[in-house]
PDB file of N, CA and C in Angstrom:
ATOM      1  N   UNK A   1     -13.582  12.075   1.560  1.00  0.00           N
ATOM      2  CA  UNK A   1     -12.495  12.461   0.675  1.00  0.00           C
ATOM      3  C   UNK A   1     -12.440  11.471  -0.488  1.00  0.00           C
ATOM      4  N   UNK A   2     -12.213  11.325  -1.724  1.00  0.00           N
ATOM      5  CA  UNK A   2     -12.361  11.113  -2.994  1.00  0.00           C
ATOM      6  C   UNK A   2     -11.047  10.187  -2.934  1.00  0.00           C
ATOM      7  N   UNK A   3     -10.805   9.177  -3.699  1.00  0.00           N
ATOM      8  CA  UNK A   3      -9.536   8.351  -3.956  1.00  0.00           C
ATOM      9  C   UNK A   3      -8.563   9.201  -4.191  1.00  0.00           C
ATOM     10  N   UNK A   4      -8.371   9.926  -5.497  1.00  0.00           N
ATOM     11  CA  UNK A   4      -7.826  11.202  -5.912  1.00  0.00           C
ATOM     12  C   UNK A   4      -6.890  11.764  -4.964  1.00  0.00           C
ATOM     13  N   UNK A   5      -7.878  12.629  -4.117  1.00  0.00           N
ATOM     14  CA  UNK A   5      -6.981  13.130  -3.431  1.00  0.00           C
ATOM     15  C   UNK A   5      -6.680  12.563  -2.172  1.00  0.00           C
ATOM     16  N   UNK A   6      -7.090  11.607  -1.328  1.00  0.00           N
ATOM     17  CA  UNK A   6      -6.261  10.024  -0.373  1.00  0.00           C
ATOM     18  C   UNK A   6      -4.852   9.974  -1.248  1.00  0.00           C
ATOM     19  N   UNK A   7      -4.732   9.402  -2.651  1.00  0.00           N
ATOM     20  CA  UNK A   7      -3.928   9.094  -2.984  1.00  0.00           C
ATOM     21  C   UNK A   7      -2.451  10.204  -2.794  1.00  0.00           C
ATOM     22  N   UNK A   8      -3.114  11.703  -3.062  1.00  0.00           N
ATOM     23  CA  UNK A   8      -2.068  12.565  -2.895  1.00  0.00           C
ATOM     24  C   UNK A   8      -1.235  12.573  -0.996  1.00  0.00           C
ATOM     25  N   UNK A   9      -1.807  11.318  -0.656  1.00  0.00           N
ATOM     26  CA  UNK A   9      -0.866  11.153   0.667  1.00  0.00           C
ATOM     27  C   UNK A   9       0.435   9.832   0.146  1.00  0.00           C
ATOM     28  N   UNK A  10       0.325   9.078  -0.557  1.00  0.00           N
ATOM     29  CA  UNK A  10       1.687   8.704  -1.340  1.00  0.00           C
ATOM     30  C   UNK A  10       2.266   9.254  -2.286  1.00  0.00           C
ATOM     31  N   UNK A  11       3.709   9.508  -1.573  1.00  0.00           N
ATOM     32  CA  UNK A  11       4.204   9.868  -2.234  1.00  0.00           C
ATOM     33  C   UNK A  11       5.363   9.059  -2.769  1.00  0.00           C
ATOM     34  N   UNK A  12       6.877   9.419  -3.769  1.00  0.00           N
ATOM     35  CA  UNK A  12       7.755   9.095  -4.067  1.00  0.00           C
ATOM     36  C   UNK A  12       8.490   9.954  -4.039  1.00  0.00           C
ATOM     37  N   UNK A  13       9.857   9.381  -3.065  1.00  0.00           N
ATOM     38  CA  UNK A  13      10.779  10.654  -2.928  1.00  0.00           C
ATOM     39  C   UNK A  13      12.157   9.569  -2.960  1.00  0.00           C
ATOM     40  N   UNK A  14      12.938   9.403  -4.338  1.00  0.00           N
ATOM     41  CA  UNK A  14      13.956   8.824  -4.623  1.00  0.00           C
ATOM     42  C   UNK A  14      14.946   8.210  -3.790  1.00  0.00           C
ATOM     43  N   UNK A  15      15.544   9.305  -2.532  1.00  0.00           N
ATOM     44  CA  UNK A  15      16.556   8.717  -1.928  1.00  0.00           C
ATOM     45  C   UNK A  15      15.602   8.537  -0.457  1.00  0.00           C
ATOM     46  N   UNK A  16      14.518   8.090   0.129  1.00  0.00           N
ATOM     47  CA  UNK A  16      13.940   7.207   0.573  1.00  0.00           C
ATOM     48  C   UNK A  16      13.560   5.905   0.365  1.00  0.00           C
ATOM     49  N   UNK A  17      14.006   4.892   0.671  1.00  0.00           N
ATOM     50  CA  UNK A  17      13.340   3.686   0.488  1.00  0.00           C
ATOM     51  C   UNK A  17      14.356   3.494  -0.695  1.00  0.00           C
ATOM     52  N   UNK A  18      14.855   3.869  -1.498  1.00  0.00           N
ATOM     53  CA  UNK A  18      14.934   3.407  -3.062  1.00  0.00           C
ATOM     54  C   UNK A  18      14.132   3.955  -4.075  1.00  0.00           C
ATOM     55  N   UNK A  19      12.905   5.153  -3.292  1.00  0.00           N
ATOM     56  CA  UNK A  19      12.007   5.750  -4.262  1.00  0.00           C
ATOM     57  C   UNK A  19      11.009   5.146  -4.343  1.00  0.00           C
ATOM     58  N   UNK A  20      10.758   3.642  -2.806  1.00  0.00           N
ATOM     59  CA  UNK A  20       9.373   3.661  -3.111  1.00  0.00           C
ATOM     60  C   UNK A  20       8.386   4.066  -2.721  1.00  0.00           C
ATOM     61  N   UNK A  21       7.326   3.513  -2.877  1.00  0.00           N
ATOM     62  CA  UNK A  21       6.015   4.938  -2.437  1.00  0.00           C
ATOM     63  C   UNK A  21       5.890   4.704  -0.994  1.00  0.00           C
ATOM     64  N   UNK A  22       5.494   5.973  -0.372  1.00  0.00           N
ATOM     65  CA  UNK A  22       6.104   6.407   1.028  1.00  0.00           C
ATOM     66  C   UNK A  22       4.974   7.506   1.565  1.00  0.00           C
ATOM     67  N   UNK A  23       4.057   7.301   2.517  1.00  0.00           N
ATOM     68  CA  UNK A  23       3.295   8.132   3.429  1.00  0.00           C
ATOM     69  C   UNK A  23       3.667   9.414   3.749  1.00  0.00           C
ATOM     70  N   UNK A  24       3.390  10.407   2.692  1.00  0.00           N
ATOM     71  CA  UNK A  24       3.211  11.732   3.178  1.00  0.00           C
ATOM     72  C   UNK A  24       4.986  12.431   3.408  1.00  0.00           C
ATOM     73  N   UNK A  25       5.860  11.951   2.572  1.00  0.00           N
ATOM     74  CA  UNK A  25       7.105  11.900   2.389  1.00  0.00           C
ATOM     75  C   UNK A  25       7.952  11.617   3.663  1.00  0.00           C
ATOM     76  N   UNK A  26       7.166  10.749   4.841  1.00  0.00           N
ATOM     77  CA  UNK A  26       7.702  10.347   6.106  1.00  0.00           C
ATOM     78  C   UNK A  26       8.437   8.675   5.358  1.00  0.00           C
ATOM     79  N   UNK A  27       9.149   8.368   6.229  1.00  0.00           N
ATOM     80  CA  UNK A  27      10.026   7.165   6.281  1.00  0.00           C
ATOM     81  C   UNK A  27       9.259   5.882   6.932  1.00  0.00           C
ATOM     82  N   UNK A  28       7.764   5.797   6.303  1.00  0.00           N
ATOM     83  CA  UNK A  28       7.052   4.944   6.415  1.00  0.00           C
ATOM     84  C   UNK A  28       6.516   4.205   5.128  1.00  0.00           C
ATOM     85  N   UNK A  29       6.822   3.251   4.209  1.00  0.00           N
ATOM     86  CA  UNK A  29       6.569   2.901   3.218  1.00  0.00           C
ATOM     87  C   UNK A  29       5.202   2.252   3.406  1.00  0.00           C
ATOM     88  N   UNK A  30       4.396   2.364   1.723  1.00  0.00           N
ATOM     89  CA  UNK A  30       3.435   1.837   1.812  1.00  0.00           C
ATOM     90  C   UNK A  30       3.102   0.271   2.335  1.00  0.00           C
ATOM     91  N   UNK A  31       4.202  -0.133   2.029  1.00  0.00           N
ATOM     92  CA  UNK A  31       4.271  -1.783   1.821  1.00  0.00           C
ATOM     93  C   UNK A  31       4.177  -1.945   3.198  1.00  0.00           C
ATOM     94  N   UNK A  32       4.975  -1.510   4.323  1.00  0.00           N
ATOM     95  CA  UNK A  32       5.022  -1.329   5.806  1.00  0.00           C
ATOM     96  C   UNK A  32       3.513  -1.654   6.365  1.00  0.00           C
ATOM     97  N   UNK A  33       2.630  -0.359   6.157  1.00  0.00           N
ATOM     98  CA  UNK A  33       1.393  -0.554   6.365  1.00  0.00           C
ATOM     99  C   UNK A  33       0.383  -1.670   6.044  1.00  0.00           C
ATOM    100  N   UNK A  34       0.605  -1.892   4.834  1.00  0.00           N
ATOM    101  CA  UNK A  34       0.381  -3.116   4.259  1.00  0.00           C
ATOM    102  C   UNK A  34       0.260  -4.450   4.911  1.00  0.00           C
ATOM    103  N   UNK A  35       1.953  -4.628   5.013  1.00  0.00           N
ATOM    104  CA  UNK A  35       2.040  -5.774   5.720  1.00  0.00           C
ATOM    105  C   UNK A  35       1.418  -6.047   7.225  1.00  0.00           C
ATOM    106  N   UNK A  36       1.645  -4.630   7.600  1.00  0.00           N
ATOM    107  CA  UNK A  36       0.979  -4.942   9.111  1.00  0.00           C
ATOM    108  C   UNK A  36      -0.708  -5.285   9.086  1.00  0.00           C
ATOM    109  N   UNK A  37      -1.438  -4.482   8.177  1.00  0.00           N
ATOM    110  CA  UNK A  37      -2.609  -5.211   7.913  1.00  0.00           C
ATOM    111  C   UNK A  37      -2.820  -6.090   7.998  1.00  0.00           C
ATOM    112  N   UNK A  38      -1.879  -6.954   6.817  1.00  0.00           N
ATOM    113  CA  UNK A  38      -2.085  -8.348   6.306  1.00  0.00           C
ATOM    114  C   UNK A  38      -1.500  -9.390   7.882  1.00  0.00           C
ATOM    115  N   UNK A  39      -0.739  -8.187   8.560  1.00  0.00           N
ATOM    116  CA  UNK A  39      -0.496  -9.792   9.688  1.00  0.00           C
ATOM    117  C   UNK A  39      -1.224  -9.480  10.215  1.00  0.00           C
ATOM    118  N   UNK A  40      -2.417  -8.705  10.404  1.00  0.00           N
ATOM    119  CA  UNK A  40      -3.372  -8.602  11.026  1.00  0.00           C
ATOM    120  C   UNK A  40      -3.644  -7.451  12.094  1.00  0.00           C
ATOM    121  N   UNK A  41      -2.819  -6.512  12.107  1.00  0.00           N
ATOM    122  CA  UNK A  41      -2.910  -5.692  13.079  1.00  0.00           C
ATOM    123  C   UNK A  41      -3.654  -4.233  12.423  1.00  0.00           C
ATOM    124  N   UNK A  42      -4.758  -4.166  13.380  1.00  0.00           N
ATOM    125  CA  UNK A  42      -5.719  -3.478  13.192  1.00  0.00           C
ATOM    126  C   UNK A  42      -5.187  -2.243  12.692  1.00  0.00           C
ATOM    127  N   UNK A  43      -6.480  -1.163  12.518  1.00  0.00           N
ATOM    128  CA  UNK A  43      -5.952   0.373  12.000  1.00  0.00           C
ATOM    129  C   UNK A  43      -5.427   1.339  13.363  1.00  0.00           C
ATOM    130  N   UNK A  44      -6.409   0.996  14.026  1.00  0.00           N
ATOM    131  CA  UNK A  44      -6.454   1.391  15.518  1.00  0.00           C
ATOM    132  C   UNK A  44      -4.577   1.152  15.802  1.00  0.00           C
ATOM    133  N   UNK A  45      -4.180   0.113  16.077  1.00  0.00           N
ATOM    134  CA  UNK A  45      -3.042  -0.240  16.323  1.00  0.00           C
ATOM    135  C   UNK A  45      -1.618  -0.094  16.057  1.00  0.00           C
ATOM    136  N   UNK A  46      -1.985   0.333  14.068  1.00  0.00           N
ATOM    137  CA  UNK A  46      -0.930   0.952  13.642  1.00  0.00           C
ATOM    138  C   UNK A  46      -0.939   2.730  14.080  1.00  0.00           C
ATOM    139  N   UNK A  47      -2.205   2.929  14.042  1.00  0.00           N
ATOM    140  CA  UNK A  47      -2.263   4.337  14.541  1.00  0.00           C
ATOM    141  C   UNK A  47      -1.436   5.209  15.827  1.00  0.00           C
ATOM    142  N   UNK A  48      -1.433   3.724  16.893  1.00  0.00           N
ATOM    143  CA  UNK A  48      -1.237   4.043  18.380  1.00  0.00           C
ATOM    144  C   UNK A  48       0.264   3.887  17.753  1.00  0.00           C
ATOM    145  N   UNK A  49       1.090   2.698  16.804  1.00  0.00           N
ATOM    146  CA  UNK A  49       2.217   2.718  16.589  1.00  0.00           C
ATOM    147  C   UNK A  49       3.374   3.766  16.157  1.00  0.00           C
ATOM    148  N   UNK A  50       2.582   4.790  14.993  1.00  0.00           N
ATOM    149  CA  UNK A  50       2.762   5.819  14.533  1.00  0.00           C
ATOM    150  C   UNK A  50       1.907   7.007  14.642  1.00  0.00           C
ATOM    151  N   UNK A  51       2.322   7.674  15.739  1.00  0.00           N
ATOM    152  CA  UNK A  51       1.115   8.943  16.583  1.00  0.00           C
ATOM    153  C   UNK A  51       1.035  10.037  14.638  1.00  0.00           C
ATOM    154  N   UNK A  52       1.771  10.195  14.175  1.00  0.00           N
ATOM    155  CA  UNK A  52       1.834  11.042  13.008  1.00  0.00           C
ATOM    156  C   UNK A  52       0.480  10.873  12.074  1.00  0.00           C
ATOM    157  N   UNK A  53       0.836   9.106  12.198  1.00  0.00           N
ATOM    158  CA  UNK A  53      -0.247   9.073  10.906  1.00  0.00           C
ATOM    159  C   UNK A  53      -1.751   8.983  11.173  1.00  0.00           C
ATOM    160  N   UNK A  54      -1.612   9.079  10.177  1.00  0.00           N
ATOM    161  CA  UNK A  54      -4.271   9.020  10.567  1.00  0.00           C
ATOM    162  C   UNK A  54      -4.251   8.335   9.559  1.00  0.00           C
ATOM    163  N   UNK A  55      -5.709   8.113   9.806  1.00  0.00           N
ATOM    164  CA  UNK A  55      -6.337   6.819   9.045  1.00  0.00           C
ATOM    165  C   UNK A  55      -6.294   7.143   7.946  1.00  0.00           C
ATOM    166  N   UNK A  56      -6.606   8.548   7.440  1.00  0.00           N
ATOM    167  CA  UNK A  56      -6.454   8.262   5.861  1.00  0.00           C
ATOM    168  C   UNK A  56      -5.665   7.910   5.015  1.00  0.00           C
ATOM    169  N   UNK A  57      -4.396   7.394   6.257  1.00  0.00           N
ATOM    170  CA  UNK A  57      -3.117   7.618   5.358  1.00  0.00           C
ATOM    171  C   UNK A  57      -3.270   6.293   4.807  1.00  0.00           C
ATOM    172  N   UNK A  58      -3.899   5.129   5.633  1.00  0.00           N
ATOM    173  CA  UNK A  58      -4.207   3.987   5.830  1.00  0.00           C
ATOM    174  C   UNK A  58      -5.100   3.439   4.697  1.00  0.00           C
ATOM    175  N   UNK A  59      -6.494   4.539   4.325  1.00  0.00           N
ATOM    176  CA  UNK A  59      -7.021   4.167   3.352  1.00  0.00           C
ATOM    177  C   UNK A  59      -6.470   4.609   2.182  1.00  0.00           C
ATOM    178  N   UNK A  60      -5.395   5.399   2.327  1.00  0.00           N
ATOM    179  CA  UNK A  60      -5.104   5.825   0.703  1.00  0.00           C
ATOM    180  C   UNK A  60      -3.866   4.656   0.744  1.00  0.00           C
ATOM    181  N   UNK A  61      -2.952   3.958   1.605  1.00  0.00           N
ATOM    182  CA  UNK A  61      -2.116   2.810   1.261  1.00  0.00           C
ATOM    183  C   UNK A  61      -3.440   1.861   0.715  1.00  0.00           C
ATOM    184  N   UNK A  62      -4.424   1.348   0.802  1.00  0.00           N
ATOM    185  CA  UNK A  62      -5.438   0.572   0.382  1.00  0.00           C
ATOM    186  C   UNK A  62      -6.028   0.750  -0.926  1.00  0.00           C
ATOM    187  N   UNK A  63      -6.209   1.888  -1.266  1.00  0.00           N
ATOM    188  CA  UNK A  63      -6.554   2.196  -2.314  1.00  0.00           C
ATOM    189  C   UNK A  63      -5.357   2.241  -3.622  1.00  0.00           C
ATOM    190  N   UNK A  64      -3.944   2.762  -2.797  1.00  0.00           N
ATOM    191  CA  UNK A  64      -2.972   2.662  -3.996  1.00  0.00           C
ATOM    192  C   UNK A  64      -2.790   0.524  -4.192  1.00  0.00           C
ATOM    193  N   UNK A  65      -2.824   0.075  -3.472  1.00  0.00           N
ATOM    194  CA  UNK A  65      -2.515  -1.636  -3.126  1.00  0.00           C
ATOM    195  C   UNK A  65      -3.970  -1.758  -4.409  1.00  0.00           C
ATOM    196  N   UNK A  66      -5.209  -1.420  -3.846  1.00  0.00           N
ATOM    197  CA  UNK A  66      -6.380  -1.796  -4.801  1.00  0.00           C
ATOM    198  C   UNK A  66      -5.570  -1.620  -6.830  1.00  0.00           C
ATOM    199  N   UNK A  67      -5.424   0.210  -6.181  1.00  0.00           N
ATOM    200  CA  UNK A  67      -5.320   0.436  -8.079  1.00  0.00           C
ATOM    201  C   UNK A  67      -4.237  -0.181  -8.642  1.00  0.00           C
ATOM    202  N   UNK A  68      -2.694  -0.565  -8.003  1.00  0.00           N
ATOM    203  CA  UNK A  68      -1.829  -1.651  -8.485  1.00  0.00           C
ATOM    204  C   UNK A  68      -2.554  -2.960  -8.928  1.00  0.00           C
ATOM    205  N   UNK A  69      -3.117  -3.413  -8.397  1.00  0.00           N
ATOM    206  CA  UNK A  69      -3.419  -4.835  -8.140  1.00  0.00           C
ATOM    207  C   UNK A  69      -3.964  -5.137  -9.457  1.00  0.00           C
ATOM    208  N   UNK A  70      -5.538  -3.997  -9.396  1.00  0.00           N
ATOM    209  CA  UNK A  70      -6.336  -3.373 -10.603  1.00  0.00           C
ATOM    210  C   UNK A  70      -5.431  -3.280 -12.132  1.00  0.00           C
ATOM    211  N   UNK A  71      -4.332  -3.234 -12.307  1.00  0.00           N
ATOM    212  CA  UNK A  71      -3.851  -3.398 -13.091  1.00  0.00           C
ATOM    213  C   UNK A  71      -2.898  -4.486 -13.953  1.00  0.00           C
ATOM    214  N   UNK A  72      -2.706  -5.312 -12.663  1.00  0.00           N
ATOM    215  CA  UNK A  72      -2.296  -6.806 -12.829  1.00  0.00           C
ATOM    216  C   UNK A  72      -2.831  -7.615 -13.948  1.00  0.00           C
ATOM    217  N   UNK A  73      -2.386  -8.542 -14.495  1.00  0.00           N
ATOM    218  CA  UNK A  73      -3.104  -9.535 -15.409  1.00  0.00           C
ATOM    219  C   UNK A  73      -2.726 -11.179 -15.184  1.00  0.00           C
ATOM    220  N   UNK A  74      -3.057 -12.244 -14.817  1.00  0.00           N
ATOM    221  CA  UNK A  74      -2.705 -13.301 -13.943  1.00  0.00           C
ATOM    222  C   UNK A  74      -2.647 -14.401 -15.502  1.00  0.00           C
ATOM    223  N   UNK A  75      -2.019 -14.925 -16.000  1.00  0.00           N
ATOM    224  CA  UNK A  75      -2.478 -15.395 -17.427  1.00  0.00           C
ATOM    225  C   UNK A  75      -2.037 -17.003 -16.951  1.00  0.00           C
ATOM    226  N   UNK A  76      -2.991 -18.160 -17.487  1.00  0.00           N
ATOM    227  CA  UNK A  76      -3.228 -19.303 -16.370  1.00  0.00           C
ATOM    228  C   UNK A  76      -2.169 -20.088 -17.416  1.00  0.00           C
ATOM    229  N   UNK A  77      -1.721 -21.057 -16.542  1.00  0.00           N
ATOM    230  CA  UNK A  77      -0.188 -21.666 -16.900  1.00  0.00           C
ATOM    231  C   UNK A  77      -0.500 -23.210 -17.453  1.00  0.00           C
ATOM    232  N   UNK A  78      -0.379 -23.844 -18.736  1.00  0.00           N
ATOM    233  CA  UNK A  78      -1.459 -24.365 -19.856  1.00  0.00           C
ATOM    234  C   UNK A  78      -0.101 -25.379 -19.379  1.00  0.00           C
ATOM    235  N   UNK A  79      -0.608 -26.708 -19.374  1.00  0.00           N
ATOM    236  CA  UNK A  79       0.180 -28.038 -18.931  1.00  0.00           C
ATOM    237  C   UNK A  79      -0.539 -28.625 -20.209  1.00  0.00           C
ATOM    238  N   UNK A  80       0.663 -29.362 -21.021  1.00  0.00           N
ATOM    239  CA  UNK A  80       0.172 -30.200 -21.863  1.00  0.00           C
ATOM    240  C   UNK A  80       0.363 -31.938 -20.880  1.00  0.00           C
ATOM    241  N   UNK A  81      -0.657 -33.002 -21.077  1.00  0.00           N
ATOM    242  CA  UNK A  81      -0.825 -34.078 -19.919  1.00  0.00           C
ATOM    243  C   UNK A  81      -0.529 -34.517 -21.118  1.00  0.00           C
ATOM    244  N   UNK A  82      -0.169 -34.892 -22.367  1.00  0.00           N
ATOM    245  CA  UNK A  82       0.623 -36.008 -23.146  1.00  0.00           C
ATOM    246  C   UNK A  82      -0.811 -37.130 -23.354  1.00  0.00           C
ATOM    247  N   UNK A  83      -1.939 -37.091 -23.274  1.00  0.00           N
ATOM    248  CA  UNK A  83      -2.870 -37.783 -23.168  1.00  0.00           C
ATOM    249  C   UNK A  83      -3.114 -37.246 -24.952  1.00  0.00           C
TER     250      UNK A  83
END
């Protein structure tokens, strides 16, 4: 399946979350998934956690995290040393 359409598994639905982006208009935010990644818990694991979701839902939270990120700009923080 193509990024494209992975991605059409986030969605935004206003009076969820605050409107933020949200798995397949269930009450699972992207960031949720996310974080559990990042503390380390496998795909397998969130899967067994939430019987609903499948993995793709998993790679399209990855791919929306990639194309945010992808758009970031980090601009480096210039110290004058008085030298």
């Amino acid at each position: 399946m193509d990024e494209d359409k992975l991605l059409e598994r986030i969605t935004v639905t206003p009076r969820i979350f605050g409107g933020k982006p949200i798995i397949r208009g269930r009450r699972l935010a992207v960031e949720h998934v996310l974080g559990m990644l990042a503390a380390g818990d496998s795909p397998e694991t969130i899967l067994e956690g939430f019987p609903w979701l499948e993995a793709a839902d998993i790679q399209a939270c990855l791919i929306y995290a990639r194309r945010l990120v992808g758009h970031e700009r980090v601009e480096p923080l210039l110290l004058e040393t008085g030298t």
